[in-house]
C-alpha atoms as a PDB file:
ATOM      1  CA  UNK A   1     143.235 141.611 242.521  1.00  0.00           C
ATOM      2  CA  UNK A   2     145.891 138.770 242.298  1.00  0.00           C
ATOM      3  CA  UNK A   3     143.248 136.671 244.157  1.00  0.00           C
ATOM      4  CA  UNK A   4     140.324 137.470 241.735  1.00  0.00           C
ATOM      5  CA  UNK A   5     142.441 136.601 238.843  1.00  0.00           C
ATOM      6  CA  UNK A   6     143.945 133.741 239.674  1.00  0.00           C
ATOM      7  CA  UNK A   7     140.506 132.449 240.238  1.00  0.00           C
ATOM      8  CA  UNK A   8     139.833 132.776 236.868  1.00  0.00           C
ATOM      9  CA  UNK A   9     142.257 130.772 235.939  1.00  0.00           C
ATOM     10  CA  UNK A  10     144.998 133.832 234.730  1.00  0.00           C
ATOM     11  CA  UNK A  11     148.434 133.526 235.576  1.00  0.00           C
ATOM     12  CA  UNK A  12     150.086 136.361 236.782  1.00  0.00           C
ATOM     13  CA  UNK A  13     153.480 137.974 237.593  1.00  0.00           C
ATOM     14  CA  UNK A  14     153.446 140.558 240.433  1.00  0.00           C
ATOM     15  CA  UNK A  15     156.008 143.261 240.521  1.00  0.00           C
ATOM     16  CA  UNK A  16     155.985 145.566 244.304  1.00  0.00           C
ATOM     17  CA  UNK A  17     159.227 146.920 245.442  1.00  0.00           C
ATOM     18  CA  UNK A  18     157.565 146.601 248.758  1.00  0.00           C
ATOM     19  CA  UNK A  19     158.135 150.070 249.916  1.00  0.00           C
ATOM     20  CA  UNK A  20     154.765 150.495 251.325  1.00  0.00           C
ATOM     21  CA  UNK A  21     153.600 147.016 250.491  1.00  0.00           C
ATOM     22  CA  UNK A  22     153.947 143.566 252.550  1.00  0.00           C
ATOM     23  CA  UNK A  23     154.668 139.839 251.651  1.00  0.00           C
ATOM     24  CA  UNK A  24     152.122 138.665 254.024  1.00  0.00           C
ATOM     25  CA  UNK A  25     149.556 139.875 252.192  1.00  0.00           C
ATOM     26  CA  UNK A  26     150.254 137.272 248.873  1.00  0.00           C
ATOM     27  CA  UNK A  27     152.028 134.712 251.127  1.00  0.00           C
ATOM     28  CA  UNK A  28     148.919 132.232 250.806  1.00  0.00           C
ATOM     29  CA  UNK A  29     150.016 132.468 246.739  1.00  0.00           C
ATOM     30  CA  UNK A  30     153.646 131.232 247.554  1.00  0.00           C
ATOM     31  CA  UNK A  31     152.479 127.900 246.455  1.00  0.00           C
ATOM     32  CA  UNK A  32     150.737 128.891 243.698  1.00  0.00           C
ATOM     33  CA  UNK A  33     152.457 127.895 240.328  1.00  0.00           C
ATOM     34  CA  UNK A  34     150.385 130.377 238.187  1.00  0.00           C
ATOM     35  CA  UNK A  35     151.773 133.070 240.330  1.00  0.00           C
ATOM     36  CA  UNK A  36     154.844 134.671 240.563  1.00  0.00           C
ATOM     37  CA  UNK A  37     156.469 137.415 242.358  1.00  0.00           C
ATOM     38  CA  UNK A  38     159.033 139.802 241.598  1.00  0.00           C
ATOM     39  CA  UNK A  39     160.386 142.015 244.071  1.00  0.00           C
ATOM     40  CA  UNK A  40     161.553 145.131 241.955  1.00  0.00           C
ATOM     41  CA  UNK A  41     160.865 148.675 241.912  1.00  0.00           C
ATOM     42  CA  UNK A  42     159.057 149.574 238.359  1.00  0.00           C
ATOM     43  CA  UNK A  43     160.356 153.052 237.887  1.00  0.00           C
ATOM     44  CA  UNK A  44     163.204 150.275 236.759  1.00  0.00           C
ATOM     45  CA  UNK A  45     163.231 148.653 233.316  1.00  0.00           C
ATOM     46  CA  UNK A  46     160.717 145.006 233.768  1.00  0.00           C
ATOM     47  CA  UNK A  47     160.806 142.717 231.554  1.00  0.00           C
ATOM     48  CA  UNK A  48     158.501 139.279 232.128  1.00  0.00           C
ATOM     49  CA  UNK A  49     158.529 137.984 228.589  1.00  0.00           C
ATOM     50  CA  UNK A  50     155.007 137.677 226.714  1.00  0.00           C
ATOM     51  CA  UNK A  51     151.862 138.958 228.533  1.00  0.00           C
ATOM     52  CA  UNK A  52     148.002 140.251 227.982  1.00  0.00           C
ATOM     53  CA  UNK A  53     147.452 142.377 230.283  1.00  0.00           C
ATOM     54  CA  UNK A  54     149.597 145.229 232.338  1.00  0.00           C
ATOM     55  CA  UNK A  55     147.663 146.933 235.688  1.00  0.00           C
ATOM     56  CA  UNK A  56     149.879 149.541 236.885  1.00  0.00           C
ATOM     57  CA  UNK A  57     148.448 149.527 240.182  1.00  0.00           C
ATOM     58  CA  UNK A  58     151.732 150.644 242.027  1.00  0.00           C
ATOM     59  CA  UNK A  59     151.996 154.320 244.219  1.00  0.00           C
ATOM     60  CA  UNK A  60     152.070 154.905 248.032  1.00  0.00           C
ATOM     61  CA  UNK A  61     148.208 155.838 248.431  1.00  0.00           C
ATOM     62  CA  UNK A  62     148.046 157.306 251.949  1.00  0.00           C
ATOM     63  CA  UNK A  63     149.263 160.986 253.122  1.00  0.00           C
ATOM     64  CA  UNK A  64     151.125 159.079 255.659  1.00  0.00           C
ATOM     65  CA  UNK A  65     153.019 157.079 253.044  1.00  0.00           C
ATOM     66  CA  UNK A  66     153.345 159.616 249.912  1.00  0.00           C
ATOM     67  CA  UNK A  67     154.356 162.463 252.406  1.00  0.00           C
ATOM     68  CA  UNK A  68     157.105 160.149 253.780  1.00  0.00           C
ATOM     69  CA  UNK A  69     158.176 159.617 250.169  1.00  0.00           C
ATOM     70  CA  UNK A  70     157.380 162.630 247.984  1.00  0.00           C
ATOM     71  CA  UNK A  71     160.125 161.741 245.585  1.00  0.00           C
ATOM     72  CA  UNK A  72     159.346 158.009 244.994  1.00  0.00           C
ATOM     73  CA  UNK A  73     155.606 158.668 244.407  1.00  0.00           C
ATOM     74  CA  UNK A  74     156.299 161.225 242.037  1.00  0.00           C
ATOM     75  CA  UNK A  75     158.720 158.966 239.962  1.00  0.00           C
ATOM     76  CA  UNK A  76     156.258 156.342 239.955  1.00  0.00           C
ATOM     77  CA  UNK A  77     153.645 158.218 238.230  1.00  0.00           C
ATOM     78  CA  UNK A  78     155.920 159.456 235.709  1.00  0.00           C
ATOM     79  CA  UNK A  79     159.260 156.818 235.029  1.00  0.00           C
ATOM     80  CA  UNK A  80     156.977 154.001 236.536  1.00  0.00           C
ATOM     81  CA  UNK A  81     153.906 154.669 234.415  1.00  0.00           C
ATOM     82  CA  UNK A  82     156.546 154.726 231.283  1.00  0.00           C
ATOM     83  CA  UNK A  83     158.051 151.890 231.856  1.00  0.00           C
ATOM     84  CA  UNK A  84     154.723 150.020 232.368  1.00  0.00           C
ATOM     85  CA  UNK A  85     153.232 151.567 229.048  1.00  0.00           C
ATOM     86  CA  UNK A  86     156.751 150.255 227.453  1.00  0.00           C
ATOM     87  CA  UNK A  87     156.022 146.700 228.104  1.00  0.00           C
ATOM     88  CA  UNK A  88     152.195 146.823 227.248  1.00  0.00           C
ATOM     89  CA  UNK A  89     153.686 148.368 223.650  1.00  0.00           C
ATOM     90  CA  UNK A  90     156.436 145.469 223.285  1.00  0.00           C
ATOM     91  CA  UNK A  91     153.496 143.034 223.633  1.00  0.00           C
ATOM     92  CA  UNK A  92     150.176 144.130 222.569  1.00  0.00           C
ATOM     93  CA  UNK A  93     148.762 144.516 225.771  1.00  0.00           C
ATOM     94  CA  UNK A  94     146.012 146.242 227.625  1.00  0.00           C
ATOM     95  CA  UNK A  95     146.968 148.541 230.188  1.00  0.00           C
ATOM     96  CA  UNK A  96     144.941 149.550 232.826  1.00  0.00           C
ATOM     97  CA  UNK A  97     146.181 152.369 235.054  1.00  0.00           C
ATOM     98  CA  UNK A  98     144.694 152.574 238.658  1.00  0.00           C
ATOM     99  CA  UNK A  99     144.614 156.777 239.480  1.00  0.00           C
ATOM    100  CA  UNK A 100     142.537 158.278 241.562  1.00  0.00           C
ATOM    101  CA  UNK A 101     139.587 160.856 242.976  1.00  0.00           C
ATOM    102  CA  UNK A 102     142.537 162.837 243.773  1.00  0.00           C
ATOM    103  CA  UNK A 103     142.705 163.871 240.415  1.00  0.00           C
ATOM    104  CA  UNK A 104     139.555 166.615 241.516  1.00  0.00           C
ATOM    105  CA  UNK A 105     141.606 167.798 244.472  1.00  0.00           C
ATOM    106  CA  UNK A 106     139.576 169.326 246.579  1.00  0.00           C
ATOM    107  CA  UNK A 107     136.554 170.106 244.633  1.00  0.00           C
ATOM    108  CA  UNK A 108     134.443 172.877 243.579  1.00  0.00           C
ATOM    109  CA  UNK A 109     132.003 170.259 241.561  1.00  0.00           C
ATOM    110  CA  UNK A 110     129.849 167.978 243.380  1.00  0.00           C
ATOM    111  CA  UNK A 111     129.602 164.873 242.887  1.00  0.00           C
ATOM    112  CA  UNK A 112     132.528 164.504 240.584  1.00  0.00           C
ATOM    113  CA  UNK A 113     132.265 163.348 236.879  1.00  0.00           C
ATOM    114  CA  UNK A 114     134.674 162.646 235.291  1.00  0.00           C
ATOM    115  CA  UNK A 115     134.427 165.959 232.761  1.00  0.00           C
ATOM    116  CA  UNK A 116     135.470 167.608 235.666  1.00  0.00           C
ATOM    117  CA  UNK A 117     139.764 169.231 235.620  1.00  0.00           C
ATOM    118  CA  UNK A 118     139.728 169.475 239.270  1.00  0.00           C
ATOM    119  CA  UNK A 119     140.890 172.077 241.729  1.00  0.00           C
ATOM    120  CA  UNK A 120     144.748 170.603 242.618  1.00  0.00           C
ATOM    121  CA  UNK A 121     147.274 172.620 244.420  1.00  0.00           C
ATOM    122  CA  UNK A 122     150.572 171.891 242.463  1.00  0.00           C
ATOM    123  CA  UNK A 123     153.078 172.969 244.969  1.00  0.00           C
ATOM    124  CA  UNK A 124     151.258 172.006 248.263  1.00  0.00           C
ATOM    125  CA  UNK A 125     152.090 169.192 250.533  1.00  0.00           C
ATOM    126  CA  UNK A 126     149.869 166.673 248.784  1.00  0.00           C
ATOM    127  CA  UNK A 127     150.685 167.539 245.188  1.00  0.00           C
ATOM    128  CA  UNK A 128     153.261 164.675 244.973  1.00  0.00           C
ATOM    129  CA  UNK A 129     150.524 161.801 244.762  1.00  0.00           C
ATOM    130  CA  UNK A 130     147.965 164.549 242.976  1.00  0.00           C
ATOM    131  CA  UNK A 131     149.898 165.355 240.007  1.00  0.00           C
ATOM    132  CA  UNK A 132     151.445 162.097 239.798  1.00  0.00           C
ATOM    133  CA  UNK A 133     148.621 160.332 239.074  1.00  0.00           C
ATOM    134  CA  UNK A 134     147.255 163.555 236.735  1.00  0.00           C
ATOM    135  CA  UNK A 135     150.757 163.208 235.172  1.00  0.00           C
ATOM    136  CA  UNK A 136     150.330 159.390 234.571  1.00  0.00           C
ATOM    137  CA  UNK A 137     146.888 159.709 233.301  1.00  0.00           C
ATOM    138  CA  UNK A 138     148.430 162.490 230.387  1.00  0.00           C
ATOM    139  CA  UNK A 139     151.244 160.313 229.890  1.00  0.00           C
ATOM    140  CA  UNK A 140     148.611 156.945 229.269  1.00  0.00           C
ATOM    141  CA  UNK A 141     146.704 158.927 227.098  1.00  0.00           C
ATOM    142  CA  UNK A 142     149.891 160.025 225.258  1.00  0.00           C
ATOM    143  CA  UNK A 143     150.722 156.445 224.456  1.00  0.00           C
ATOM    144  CA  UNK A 144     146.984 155.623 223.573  1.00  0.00           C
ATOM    145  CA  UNK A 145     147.090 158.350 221.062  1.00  0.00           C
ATOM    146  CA  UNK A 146     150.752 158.612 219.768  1.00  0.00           C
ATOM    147  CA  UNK A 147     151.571 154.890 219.732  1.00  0.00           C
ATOM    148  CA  UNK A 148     147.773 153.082 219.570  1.00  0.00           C
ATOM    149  CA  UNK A 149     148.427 151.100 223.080  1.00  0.00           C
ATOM    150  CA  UNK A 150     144.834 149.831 224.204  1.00  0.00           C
ATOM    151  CA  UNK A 151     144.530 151.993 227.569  1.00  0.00           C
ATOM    152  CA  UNK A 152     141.807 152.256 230.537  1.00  0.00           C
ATOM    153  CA  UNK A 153     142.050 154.545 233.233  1.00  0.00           C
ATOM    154  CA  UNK A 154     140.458 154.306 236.921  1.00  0.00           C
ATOM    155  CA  UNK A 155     139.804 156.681 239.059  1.00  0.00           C
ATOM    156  CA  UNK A 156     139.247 155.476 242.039  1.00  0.00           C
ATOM    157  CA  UNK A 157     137.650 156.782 245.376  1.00  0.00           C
ATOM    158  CA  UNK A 158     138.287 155.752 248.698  1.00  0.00           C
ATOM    159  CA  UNK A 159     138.372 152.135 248.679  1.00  0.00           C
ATOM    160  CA  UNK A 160     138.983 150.078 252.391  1.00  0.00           C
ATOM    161  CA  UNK A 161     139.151 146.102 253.453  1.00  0.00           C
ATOM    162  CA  UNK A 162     140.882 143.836 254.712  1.00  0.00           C
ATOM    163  CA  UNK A 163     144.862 143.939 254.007  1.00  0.00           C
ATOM    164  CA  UNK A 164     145.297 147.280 254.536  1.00  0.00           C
ATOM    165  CA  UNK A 165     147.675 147.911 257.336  1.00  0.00           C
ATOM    166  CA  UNK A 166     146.858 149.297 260.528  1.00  0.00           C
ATOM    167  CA  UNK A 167     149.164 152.231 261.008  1.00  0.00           C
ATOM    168  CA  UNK A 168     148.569 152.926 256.896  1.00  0.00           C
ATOM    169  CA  UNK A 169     147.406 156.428 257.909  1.00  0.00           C
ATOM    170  CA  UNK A 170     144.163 156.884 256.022  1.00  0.00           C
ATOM    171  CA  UNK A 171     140.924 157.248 257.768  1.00  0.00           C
ATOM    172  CA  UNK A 172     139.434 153.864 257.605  1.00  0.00           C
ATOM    173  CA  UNK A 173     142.785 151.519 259.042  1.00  0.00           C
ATOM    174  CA  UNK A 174     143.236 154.416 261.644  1.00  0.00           C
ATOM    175  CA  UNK A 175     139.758 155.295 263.213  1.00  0.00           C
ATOM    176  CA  UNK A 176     139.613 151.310 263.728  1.00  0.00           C
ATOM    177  CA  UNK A 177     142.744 151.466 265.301  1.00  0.00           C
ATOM    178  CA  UNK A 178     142.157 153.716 267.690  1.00  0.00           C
ATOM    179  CA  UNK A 179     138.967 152.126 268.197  1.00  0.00           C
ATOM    180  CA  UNK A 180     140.137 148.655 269.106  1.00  0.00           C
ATOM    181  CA  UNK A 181     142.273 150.203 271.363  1.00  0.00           C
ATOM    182  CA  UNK A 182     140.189 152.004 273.109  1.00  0.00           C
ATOM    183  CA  UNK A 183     141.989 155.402 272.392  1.00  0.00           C
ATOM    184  CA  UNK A 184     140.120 158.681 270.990  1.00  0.00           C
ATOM    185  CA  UNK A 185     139.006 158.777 267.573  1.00  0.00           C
ATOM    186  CA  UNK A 186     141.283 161.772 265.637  1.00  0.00           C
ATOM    187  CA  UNK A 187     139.312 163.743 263.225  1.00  0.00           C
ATOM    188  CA  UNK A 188     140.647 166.361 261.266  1.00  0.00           C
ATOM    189  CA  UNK A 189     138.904 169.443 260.950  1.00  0.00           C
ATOM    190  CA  UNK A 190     135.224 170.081 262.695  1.00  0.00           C
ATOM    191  CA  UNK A 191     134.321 165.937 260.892  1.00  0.00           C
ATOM    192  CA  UNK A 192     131.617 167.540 258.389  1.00  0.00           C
ATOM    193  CA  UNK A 193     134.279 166.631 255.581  1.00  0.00           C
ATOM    194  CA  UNK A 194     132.428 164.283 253.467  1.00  0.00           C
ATOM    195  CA  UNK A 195     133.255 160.531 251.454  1.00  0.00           C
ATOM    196  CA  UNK A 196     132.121 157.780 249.799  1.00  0.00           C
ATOM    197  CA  UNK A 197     133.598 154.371 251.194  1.00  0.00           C
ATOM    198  CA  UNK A 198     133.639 151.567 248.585  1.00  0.00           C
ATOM    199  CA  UNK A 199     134.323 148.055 249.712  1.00  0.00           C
ATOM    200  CA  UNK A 200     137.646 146.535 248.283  1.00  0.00           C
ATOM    201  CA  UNK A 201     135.479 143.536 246.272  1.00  0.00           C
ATOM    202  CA  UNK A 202     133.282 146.068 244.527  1.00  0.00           C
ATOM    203  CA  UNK A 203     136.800 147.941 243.423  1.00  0.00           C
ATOM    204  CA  UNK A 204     138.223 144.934 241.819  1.00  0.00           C
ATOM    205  CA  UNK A 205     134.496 143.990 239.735  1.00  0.00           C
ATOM    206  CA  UNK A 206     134.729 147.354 238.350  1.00  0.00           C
ATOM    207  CA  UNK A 207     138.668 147.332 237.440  1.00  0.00           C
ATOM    208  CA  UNK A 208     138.505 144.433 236.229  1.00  0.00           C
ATOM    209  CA  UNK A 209     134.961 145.079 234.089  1.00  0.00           C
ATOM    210  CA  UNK A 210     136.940 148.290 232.533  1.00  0.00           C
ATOM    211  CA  UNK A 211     140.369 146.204 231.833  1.00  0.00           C
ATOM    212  CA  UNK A 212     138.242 144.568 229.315  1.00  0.00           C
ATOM    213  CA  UNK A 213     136.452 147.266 228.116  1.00  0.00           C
ATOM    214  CA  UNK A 214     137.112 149.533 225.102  1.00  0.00           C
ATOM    215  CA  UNK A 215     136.767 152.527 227.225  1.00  0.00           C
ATOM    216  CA  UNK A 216     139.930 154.769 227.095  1.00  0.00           C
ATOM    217  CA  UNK A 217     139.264 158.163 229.035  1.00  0.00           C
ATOM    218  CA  UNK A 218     138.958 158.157 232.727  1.00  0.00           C
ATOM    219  CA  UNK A 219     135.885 156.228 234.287  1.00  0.00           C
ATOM    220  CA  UNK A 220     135.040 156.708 238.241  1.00  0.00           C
ATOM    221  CA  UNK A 221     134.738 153.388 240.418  1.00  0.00           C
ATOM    222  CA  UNK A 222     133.842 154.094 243.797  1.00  0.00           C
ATOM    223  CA  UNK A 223     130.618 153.855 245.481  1.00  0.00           C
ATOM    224  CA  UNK A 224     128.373 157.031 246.024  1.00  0.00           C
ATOM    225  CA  UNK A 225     126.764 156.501 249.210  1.00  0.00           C
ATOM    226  CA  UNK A 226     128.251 159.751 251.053  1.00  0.00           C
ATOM    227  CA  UNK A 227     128.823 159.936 254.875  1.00  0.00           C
ATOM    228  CA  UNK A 228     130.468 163.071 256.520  1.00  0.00           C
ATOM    229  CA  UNK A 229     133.491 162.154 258.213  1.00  0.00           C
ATOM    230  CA  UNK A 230     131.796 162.276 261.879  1.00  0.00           C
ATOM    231  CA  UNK A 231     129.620 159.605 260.710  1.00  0.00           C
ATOM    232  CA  UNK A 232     131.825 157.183 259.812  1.00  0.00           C
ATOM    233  CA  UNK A 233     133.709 157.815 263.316  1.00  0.00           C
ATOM    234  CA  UNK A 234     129.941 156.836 264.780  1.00  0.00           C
ATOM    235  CA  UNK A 235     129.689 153.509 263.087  1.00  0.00           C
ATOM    236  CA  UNK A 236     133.252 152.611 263.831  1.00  0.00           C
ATOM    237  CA  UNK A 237     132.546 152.874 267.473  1.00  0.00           C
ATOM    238  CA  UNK A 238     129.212 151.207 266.568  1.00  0.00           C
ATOM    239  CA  UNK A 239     130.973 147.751 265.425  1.00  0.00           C
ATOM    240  CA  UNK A 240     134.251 148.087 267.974  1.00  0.00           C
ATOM    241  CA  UNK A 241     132.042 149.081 271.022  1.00  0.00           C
ATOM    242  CA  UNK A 242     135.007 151.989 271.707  1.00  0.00           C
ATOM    243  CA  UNK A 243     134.575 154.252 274.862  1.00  0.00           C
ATOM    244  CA  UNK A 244     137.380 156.585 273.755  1.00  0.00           C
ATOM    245  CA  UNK A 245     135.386 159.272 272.658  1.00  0.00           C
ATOM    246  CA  UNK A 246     136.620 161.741 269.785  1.00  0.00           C
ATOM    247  CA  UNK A 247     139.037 164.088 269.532  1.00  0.00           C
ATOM    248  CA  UNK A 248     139.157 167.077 266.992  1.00  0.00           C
ATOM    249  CA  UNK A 249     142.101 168.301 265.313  1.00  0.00           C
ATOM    250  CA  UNK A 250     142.993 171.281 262.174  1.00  0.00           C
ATOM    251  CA  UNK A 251     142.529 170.148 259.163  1.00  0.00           C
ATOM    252  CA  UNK A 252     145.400 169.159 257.066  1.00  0.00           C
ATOM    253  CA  UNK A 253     146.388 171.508 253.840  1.00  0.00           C
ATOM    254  CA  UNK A 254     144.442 171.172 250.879  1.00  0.00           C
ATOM    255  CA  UNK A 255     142.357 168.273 252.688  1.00  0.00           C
ATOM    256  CA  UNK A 256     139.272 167.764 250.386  1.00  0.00           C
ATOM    257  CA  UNK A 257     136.259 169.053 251.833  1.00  0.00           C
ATOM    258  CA  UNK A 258     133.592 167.002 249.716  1.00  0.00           C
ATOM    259  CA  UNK A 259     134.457 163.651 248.130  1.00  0.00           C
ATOM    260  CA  UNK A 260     131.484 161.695 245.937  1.00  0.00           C
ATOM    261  CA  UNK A 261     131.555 160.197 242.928  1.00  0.00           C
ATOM    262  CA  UNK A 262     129.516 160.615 239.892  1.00  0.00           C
ATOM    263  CA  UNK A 263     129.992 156.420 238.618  1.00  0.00           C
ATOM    264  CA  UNK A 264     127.067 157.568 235.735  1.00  0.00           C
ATOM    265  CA  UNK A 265     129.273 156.282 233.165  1.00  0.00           C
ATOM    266  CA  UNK A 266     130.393 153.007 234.795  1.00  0.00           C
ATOM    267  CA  UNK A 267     127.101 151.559 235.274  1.00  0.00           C
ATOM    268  CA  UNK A 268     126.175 152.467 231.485  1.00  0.00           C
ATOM    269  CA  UNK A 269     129.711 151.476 230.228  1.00  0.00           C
ATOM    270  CA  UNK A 270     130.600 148.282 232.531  1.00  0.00           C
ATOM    271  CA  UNK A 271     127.075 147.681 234.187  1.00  0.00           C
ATOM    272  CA  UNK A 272     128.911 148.190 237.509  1.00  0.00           C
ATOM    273  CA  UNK A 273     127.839 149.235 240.233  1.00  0.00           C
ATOM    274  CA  UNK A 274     128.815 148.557 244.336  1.00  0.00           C
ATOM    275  CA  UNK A 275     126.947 145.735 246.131  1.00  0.00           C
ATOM    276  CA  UNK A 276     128.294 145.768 249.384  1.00  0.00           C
ATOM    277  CA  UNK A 277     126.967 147.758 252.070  1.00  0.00           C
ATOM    278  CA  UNK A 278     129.064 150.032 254.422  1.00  0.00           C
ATOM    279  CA  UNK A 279     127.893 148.036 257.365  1.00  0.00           C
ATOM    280  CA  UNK A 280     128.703 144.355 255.698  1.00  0.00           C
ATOM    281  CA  UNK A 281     132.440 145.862 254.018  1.00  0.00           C
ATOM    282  CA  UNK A 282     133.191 147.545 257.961  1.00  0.00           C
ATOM    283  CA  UNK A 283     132.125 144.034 259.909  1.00  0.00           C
ATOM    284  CA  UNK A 284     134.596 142.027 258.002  1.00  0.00           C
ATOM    285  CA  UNK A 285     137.221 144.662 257.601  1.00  0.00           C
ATOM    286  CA  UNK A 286     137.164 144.902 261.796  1.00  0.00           C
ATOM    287  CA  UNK A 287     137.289 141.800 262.076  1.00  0.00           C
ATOM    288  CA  UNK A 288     140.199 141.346 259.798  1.00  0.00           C
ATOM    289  CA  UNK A 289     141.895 144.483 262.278  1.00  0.00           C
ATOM    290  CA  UNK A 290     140.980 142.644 265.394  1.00  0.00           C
ATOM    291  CA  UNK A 291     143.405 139.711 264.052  1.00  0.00           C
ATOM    292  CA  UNK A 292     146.362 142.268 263.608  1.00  0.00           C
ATOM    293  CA  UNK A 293     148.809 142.366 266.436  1.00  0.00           C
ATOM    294  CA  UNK A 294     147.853 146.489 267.662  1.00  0.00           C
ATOM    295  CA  UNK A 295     150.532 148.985 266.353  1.00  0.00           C
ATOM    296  CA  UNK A 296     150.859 150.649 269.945  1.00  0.00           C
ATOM    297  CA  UNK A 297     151.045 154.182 269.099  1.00  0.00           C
ATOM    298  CA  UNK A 298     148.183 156.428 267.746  1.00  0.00           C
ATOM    299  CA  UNK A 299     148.648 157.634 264.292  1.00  0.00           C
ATOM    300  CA  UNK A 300     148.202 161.061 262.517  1.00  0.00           C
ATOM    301  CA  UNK A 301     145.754 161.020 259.007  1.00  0.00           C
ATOM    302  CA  UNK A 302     144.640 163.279 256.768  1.00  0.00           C
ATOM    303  CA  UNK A 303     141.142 162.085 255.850  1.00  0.00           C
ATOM    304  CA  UNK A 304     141.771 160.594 252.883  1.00  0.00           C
END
């Protein structure tokens, strides 16, 4: 996002407390005087004088992550999401939240519009990210309503590319690193779990298209193509040549057994759509993994 923006000539301020985040990934932007960096959680009051725009884009996004810090993903959905709306009020600005297809839980509608409530488990394991981000969409719309801020709200599906880290725990950084190192593939469950893959460019178009847009109730961006999770294992090993093989394990609590979305209303809203094919998005996103230095151990995901 930071890179898209600065290319059209924005200047921006980034604010990541870096808790499941990493400098290397905005170190080529060090040099950058339209960018700046602030290292600061933003469940805390931030303050960065005068702006346009606000995307509260900050949560731990994996199981592996927002199980490891329940507490923190919570209070960023709720004191985070405040504080953000806070500073769009003090200065006119458009605020764009970033939420998420976990907002359906594991759903009993398919594909998913966005009419849909969901089916969310509010005291299982994964209810800390769920109801955070269903929590921060109630508290945007609170502020749109109440107090006239200009809101959008995202819901995004599962979105991969390069950047994301290796031992990040979701399915698309951890089949390929099992891959590249030659170790079995884990999937969770019998693999005829479905989801729709979107490709991290075609993510940012649409954010970005409903930023500016008037559009103030939830929109889906994510790309509907739908693979079942055993598919997606065989074009992994496809592009990595793996001999590991696959290795089949019991599905995770309240693991979503069906994930498309219904992105009706972006393409007649935003005229958005995804352009990039799984087989392009996976080629360069290997090849971005075969760079990384390899993490060593195997890790344990949810298929998220």
């Amino acid at each position: 996002m930071c890179d898209y923006l600065l290319a059209k000539g924005m200047t921006l301020v980034g604010v990541d407390n870096l808790l499941t985040g990493s400098r290397q990934n905005i170190a080529h932007l060090a040099s950058n005087p339209a960018f700046e960096f602030v290292e600061q959680d933003v469940t805390e009051p931030v303050d960065v004088g005068p702006i346009d725009y606000v995307l509260h884009m900050a949560s731990p996004a994996s199981p592996k992550d927002y199980l490891e810090y329940p507490i923190e993903t919570l209070e960023v959905g709720s004191t985070g999401t405040r504080q953000m709306l806070e500073v769009a009020q003090r200065y006119g600005a458009k605020f764009l939240l970033t939420s998420t297809s976990e907002c359906y839980g594991d759903p009993l509608v398919h594909p998913q519009t966005e009419s849909y409530w969901g089916n969310v488990n509010p005291v299982g394991p994964r209810s800390c990210y769920d109801e955070s981000k269903r929590f921060a969409e109630a508290m945007t719309m609170a502020y749109h309503r109440s107090r006239g801020v200009k809101t959008s709200i995202a819901r995004i599906f599962n979105t991969y590319g390069p950047r994301m880290k290796l031992n990040d725990g979701r399915v698309v950084p951890a089949f390929v690193d099992q891959a590249l190192r030659g170790e079995p593939i884990t999937i969770f469950g019998d693999g005829s779990q479905t989801r729709s893959f979107c490709y991290v460019s075609d993510l940012i178009d649409g954010l970005v298209r409903l930023l500016v847009s008037g559009e103030a109730y939830p929109t889906n961006i994510g790309n509907p193509s739908e693979m079942t999770i055993s598919q997606f294992a065989d074009a992994i090993v496809a592009l990595t040549g793996s001999k590991g093989g696959v290795v089949y394990h019991a599905l995770p609590e309240d693991d979503p057994k069906q994930r498309k979305p219904d992105i009706s209303k972006a393409r007649r809203l935003l005229g958005w759509e995804p352009k990039v094919g799984l087989d392009e998005g996976l080629r360069v996103t290997v090849e971005y993994f075969r760079g990384l230095p390899p993490t060593g151990a195997p890790v344990r995901t949810a298929t998220t």
